[in-house]
Protein backbone atom coordinates (compact mmCIF):
# COMPACT_ATOMS: atom_id res chain seq x y z
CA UNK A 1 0.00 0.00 0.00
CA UNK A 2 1.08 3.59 -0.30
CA UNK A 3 3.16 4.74 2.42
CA UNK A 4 1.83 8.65 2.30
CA UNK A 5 -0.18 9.76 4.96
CA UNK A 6 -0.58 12.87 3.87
CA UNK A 7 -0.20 16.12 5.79
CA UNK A 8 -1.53 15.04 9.39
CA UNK A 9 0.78 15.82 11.81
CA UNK A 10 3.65 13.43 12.90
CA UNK A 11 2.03 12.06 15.71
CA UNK A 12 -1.42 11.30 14.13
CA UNK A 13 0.74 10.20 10.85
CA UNK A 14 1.82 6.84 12.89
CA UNK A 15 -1.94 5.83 13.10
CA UNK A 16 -3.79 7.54 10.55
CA UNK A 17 -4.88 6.00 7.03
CA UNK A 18 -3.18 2.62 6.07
CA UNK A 19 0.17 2.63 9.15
CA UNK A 20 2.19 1.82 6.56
CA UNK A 21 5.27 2.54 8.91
CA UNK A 22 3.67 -0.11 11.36
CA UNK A 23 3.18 -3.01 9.10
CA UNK A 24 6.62 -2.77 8.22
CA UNK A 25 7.54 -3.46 11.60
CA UNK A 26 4.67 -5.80 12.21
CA UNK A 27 6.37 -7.80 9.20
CA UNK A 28 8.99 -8.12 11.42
CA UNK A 29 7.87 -11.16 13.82
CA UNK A 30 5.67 -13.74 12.24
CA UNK A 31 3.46 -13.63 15.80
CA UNK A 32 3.28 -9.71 15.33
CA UNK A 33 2.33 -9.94 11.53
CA UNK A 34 -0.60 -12.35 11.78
CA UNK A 35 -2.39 -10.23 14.18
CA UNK A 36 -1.78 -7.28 12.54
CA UNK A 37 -3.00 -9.10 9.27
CA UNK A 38 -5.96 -9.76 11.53
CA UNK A 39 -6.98 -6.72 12.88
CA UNK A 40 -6.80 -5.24 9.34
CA UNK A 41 -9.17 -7.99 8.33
CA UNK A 42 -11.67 -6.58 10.72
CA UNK A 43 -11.37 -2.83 9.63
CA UNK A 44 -11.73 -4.13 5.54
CA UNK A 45 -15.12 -4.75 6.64
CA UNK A 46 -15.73 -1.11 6.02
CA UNK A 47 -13.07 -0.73 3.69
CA UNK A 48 -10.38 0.45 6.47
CA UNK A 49 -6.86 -1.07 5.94
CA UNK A 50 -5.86 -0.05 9.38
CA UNK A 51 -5.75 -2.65 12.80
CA UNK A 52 -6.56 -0.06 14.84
CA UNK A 53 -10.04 0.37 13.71
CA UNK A 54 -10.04 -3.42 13.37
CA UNK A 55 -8.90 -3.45 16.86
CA UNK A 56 -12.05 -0.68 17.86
CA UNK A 57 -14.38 -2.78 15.79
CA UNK A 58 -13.46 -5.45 18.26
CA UNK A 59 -14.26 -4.17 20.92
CA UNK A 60 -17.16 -3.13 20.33
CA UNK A 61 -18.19 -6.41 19.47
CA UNK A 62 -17.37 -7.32 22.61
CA UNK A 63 -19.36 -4.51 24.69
CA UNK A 64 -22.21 -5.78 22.45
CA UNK A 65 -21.59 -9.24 23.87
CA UNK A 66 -18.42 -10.93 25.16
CA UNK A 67 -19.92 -14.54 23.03
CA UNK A 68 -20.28 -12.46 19.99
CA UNK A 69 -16.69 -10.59 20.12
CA UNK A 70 -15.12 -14.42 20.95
CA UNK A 71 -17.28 -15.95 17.84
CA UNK A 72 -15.76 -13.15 15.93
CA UNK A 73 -12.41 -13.62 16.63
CA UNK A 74 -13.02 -17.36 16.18
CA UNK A 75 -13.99 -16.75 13.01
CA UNK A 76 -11.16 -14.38 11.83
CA UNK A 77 -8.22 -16.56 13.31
CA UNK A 78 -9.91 -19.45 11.35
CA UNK A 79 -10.56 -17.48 8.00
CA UNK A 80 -6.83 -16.01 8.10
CA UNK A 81 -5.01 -19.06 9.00
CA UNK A 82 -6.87 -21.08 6.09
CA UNK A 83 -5.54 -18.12 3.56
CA UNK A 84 -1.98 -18.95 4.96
CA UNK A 85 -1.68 -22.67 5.44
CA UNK A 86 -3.14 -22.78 1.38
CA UNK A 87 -0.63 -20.79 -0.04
CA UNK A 88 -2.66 -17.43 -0.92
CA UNK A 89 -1.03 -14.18 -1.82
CA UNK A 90 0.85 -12.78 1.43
CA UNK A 91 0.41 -9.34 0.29
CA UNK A 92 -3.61 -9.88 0.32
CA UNK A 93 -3.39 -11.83 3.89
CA UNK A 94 -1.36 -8.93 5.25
CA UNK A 95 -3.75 -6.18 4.05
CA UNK A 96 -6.95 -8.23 5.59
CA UNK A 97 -9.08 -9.59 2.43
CA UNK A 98 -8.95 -12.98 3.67
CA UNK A 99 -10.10 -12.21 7.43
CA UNK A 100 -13.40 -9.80 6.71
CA UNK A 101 -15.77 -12.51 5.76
CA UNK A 102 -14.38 -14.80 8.56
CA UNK A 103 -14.96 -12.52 11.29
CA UNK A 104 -18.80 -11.52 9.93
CA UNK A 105 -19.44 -15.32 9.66
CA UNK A 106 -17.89 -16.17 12.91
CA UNK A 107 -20.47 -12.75 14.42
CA UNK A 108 -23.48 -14.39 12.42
CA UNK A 109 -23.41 -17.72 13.55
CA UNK A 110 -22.82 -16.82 16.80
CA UNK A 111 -26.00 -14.65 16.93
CA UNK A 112 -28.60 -17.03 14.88
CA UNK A 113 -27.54 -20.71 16.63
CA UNK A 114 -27.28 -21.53 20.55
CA UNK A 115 -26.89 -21.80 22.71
CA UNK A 116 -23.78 -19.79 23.46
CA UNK A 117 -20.89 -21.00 24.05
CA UNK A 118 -21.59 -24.32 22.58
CA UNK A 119 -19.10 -26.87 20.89
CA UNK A 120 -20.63 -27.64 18.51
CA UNK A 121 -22.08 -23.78 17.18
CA UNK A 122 -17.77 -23.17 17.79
CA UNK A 123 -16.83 -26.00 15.44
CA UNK A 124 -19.99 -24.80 12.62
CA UNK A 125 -17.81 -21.44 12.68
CA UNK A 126 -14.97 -23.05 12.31
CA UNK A 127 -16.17 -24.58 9.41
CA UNK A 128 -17.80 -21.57 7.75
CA UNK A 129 -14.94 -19.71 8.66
CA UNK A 130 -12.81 -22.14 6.67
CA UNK A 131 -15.16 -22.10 3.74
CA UNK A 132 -15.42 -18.09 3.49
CA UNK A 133 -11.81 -18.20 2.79
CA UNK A 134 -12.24 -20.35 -0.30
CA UNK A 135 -15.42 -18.74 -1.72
CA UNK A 136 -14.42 -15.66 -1.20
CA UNK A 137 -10.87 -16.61 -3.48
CA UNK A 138 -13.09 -18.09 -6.12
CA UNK A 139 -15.43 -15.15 -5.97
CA UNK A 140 -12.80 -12.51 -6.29
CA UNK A 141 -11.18 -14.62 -8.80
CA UNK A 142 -14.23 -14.40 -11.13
CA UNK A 143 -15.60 -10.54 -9.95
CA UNK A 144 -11.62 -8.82 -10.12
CA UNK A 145 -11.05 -10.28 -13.52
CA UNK A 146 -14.30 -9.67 -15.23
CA UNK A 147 -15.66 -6.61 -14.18
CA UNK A 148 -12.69 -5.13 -11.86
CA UNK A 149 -14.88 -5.09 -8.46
CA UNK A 150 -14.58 -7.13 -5.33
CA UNK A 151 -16.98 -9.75 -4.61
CA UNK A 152 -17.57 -7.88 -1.11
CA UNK A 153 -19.10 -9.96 1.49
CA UNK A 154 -20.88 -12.16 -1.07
CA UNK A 155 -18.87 -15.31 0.34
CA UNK A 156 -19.77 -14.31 3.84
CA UNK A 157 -23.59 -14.06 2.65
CA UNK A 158 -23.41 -16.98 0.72
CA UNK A 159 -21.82 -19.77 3.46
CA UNK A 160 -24.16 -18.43 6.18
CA UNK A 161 -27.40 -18.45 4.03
CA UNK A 162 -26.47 -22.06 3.05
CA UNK A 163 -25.59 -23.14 6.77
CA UNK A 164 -28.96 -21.67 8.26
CA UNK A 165 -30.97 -22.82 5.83
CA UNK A 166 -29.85 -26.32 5.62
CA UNK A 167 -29.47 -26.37 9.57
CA UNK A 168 -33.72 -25.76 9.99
CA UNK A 169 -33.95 -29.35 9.10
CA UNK A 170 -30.44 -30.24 11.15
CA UNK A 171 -30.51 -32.38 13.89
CA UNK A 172 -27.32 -30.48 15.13
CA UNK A 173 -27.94 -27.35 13.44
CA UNK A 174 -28.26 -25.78 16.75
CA UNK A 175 -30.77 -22.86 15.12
CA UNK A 176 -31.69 -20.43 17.68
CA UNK A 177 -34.99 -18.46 18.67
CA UNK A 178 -34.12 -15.74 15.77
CA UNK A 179 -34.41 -17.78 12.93
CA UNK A 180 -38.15 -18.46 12.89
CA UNK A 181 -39.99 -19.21 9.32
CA UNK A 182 -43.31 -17.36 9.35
CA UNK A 183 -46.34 -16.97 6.35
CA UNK A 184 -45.35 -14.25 4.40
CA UNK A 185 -47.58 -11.17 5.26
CA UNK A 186 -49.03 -7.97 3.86
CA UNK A 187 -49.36 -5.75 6.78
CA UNK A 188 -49.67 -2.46 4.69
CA UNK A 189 -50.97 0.47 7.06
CA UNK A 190 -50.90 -2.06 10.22
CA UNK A 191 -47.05 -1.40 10.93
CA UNK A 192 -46.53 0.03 14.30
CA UNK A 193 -44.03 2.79 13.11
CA UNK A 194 -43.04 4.57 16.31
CA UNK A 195 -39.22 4.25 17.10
CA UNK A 196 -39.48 1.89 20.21
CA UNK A 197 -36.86 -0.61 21.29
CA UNK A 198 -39.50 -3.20 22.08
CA UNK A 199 -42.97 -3.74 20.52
CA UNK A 200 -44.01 -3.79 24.36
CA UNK A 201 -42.20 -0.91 25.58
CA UNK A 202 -43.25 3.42 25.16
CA UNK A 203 -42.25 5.24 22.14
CA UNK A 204 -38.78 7.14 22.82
CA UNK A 205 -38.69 10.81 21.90
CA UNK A 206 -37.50 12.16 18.79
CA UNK A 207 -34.29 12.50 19.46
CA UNK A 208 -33.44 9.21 21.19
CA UNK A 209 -35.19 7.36 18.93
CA UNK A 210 -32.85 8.78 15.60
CA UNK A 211 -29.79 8.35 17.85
CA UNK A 212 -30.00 4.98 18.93
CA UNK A 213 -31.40 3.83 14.85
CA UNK A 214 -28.41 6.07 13.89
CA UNK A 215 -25.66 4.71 16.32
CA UNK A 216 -26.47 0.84 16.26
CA UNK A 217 -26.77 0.91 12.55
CA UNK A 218 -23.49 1.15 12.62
CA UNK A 219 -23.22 -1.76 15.43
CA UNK A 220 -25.26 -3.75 13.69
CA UNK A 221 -23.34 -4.26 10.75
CA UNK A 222 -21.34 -6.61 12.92
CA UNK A 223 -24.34 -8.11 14.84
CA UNK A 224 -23.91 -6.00 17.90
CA UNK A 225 -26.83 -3.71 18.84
CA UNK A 226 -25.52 -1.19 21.44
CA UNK A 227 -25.25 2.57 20.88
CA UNK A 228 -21.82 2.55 22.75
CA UNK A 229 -20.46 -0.03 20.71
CA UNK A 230 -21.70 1.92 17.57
CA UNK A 231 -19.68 4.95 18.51
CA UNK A 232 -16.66 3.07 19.14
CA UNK A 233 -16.81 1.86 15.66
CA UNK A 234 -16.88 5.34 14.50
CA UNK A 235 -14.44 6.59 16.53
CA UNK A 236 -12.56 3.27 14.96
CA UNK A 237 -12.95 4.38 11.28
CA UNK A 238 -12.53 7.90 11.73
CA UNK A 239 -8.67 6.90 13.34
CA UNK A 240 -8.07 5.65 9.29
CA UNK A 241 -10.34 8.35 7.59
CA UNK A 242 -12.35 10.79 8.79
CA UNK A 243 -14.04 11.11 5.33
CA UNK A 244 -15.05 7.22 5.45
CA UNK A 245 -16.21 8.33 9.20
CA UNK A 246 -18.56 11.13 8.09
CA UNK A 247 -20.15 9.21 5.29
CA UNK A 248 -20.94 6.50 7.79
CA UNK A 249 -23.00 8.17 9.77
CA UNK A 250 -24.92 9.88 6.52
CA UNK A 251 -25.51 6.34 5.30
CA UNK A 252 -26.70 5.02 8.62
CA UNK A 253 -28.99 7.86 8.71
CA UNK A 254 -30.17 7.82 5.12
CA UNK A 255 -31.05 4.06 5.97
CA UNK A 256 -33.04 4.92 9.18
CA UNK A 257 -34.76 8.22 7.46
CA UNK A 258 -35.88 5.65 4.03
CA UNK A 259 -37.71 3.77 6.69
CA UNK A 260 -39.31 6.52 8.35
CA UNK A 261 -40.09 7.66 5.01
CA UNK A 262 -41.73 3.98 4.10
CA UNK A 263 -43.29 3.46 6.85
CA UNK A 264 -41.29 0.80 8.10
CA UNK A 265 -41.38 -1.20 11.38
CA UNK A 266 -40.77 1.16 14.11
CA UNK A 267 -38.80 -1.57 16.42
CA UNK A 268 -36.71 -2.41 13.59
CA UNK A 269 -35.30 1.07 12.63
CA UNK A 270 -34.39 1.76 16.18
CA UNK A 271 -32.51 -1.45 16.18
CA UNK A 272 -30.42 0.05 13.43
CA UNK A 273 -31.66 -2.73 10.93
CA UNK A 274 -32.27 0.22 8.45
CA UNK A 275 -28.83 1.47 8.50
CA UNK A 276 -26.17 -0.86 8.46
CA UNK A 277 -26.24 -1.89 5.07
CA UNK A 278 -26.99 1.88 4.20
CA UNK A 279 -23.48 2.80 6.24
CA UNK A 280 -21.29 0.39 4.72
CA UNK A 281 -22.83 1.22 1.34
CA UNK A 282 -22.38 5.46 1.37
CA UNK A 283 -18.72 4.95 2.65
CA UNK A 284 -17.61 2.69 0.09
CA UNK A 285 -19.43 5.10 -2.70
CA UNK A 286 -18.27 8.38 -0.88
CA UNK A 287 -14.55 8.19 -1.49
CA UNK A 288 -13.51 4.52 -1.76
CA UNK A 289 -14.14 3.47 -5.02
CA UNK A 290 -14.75 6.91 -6.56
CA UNK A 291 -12.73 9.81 -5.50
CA UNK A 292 -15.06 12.40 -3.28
CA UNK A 293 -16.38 14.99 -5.41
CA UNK A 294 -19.60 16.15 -4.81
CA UNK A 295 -21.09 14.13 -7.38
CA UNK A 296 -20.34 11.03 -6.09
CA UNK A 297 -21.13 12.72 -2.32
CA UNK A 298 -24.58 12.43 -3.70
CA UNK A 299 -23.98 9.23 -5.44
CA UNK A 300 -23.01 7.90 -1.67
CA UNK A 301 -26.62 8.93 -1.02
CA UNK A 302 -28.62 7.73 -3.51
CA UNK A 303 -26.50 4.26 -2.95
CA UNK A 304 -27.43 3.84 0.50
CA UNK A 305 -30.97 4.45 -0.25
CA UNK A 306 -31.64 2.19 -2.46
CA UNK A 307 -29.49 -0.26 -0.57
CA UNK A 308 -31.99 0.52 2.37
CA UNK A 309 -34.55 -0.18 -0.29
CA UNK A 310 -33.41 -3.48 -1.06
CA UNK A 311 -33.00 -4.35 2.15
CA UNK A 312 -37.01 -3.87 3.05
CA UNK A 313 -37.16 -5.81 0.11
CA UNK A 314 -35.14 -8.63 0.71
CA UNK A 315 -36.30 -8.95 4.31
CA UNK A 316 -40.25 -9.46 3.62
CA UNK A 317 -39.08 -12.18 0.60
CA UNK A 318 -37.08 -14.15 3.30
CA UNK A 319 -39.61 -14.00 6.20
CA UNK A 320 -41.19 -17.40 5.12
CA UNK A 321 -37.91 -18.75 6.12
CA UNK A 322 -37.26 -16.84 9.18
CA UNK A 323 -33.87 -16.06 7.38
CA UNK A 324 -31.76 -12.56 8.11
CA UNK A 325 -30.88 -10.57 5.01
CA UNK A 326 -27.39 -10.10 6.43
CA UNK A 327 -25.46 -8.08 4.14
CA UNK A 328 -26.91 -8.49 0.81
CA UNK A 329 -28.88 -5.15 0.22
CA UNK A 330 -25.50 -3.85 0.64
CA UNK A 331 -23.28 -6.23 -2.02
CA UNK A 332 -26.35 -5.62 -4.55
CA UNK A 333 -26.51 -1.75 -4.05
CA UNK A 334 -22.72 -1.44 -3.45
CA UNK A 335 -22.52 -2.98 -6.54
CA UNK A 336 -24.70 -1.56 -8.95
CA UNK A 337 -23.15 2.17 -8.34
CA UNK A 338 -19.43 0.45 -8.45
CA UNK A 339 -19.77 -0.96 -11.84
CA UNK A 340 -20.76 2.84 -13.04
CA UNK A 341 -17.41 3.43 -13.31
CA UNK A 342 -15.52 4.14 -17.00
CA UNK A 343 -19.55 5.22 -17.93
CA UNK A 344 -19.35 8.99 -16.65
CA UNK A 345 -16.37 11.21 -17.20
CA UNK A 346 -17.49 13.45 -14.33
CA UNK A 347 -16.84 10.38 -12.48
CA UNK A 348 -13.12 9.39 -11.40
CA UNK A 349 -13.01 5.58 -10.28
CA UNK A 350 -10.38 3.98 -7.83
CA UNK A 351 -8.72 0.94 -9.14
CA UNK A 352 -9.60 -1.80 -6.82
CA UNK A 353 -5.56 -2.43 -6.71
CA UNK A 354 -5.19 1.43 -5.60
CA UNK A 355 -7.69 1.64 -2.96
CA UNK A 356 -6.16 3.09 0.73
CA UNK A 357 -8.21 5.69 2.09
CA UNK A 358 -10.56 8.32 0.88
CA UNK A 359 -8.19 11.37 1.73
CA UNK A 360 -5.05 9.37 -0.13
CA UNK A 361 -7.50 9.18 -3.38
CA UNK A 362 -8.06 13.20 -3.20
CA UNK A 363 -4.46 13.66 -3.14
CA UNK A 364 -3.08 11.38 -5.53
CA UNK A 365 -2.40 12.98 -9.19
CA UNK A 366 -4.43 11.55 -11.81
CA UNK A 367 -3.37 8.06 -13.56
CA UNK A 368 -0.95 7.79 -10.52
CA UNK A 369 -1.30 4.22 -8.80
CA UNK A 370 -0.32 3.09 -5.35
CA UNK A 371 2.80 0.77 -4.32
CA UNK A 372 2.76 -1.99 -2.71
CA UNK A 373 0.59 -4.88 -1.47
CA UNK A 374 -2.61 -3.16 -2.72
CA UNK A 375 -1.34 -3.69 -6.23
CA UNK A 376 -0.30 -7.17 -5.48
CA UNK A 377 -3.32 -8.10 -3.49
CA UNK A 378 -5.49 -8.11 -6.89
CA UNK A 379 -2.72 -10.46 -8.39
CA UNK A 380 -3.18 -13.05 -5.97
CA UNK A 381 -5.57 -14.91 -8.59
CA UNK A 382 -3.13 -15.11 -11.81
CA UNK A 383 -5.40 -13.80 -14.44
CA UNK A 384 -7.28 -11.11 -12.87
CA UNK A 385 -5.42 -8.06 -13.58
CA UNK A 386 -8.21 -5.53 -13.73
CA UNK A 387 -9.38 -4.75 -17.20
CA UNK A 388 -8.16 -1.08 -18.25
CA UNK A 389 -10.43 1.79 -17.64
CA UNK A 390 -11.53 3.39 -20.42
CA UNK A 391 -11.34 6.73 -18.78
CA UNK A 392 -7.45 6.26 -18.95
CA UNK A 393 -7.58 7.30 -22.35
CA UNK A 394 -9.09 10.43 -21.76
CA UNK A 395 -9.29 13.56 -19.39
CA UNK A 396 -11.03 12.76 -16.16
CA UNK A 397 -13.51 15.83 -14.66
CA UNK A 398 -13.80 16.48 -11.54
């Protein structure tokens, strides 16, 4: 990755954007480089190449729950180590893309089987874990080469979608009280819209209401629903880019204000089940794959609401099963405004090999490409050197 951090001062430089300075000496003990190839793994959930905010992400998993922080790292360690002991590329281990989907599986699982703490739910994320690792190599294998865009958390959405619904007719599938097929229904104008924690409890005010919807949809994008967690993650993201930070909150709101605006389930927006998908969806629009301009500020917008769209949309046609939509809204929305790029020239994409942080893309010089392990990370599969942009060829606006 590029080693420029910019013009923060020297102090902040050591832990803002990528640490390049601290993976080199990471790289120095093998002990030392596999947790810092972990904690990155964590932060590339939201796009952050940085184990600090892997590290905050953590624990905020763990105020959510101590069983759901220990699932998750169960699920990293597992994801990681299978990356390693099968020979993929070190420079893609190191920057994390081999421990995000492991740590949302291990999360998942945790969260839809019990009971906690249970052997057997530990040795089902084991086995996901292991499996995310290999789908998501395939996956990328497939997406990078043919249409130059990650695969996201497509392998983490796949392998837990196949677990849970195989497991409802599992002896030892160990489904919990979460996962519970219903008849598919048609409330319309019956939804009890009033931001509430609990269907049984009052209405909170105004303002509580938006701040807890706006705060755990950010928590909940790693299955922990807790305000404070939710601002640790924040306060995680914002240590790599305080761009990335801002746009977070805008998409967790956009998500929660699209189901005010549709009327949605009251309970469920102040959960923050509107907004994660929305937050992860506006940062990676706002700055990570396009460089921030105010058109694709707005772009950021319009992604995360129609990821919050898809996500009312994906949740009613999965309620027969009782299944979660996980983070699906937000691979098919994500997607959809990714693969715009090379069709606007107002538009200035970041080569998936080039991606670091939102504030490194604003300051790079045009056709300029980073060094290091983000270039090499997208030749881990041999034949997936991203396809050349057409706007190369011409002048980019801004």
């Amino acid at each position: 990755m590029t080693t420029s951090t910019g013009t923060a001062p020297r102090g902040l430089s050591q832990i803002n954007g990528t640490m390049p300075e601290w993976s080199e000496r990471a790289e120095r003990t093998p002990a030392m480089s596999f947790v810092d190839s972990c904690l990155r793994g964590v932060g590339q959930v939201c796009f952050m190449n940085n184990p600090l905010t892997g590290l905050a992400i953590l624990v905020a998993m763990f105020v959510g729950e101590v069983w759901l922080g220990f699932a998750g790292v169960l699920g990293l360690v597992v994801s990681t180590l299978t990356a390693i002991l099968i020979g993929m590329d070190r420079g893609a281990i190191r920057i994390g893309l081999f421990g995000f989907n492991g740590v949302l599986v291990g999360a998942g699982l945790s969260l839809f089987l019990q009971p906690d703490w249970d052997l057997l739910v530990m040795a089902w994320i084991v086995v996901g874990a292991f499996f995310s690792t290999i789908l998501h190599a395939a996956l990328a294998n497939v997406f990078v080469s043919a249409w130059a865009v990650p695969p996201f958390t497509l392998a983490f959405n796949f392998i837990t979608l196949i677990f849970l619904v195989g497991a409802l007719n599992f002896a030892n599938g160990r489904v919990g009280g979460l996962i519970a097929p219903a008849d598919a229904q048609v409330t319309r104008g019956e939804v009890g819209t009033a931001l509430r924690s609990a269907a049984d409890t009052a209405t909170a005010n105004n303002l509580e209401g938006m701040l807890n919807a706006i705060m755990r949809g950010i928590s909940q994008l790693f299955f922990a629903n807790s305000i404070v967690a939710g601002i640790i993650i924040v306060l995680g993201i914002a240590v790599c880019s305080r761009i990335a930070a801002i746009f977070a909150l805008v998409g967790s709101t956009v998500g929660m204000l699209t189901g005010l605006a549709l009327g949605a389930d009251g309970v469920a927006i102040y959960n923050g089940l509107w907004g994660f998908n929305s937050f992860d969806a506006a940062l990676a629009i706002g700055g990570v794959f396009f460089v921030l301009t105010w058109r694709s500020g707005l772009l950021a917008v319009a992604c995360a609401v129609l990821t919050a769209l898809l996500f009312g949309a994906i949740a009613s046609v999965f309620t027969p099963w009782g299944l979660p939509a996980l983070t699906l809204p937000f691979v098919f929305g994500t997607l959809t405004f990714v693969l715009l790029k090379g069709t606007s020239s107002k538009l200035t994409a970041v080569e998936v090999a080039d991606i670091t942080t939102p504030e490194e893309h604003l300051g790079r010089p045009s056709g300029e490409h980073s060094a290091g392990a983000g270039r090499d990370a997208v030749r881990e599969f041999p034949e997936s050197e991203p396809p050349r942009d057409r706007q190369e060829d011409t002048p980019r606006g801004s």
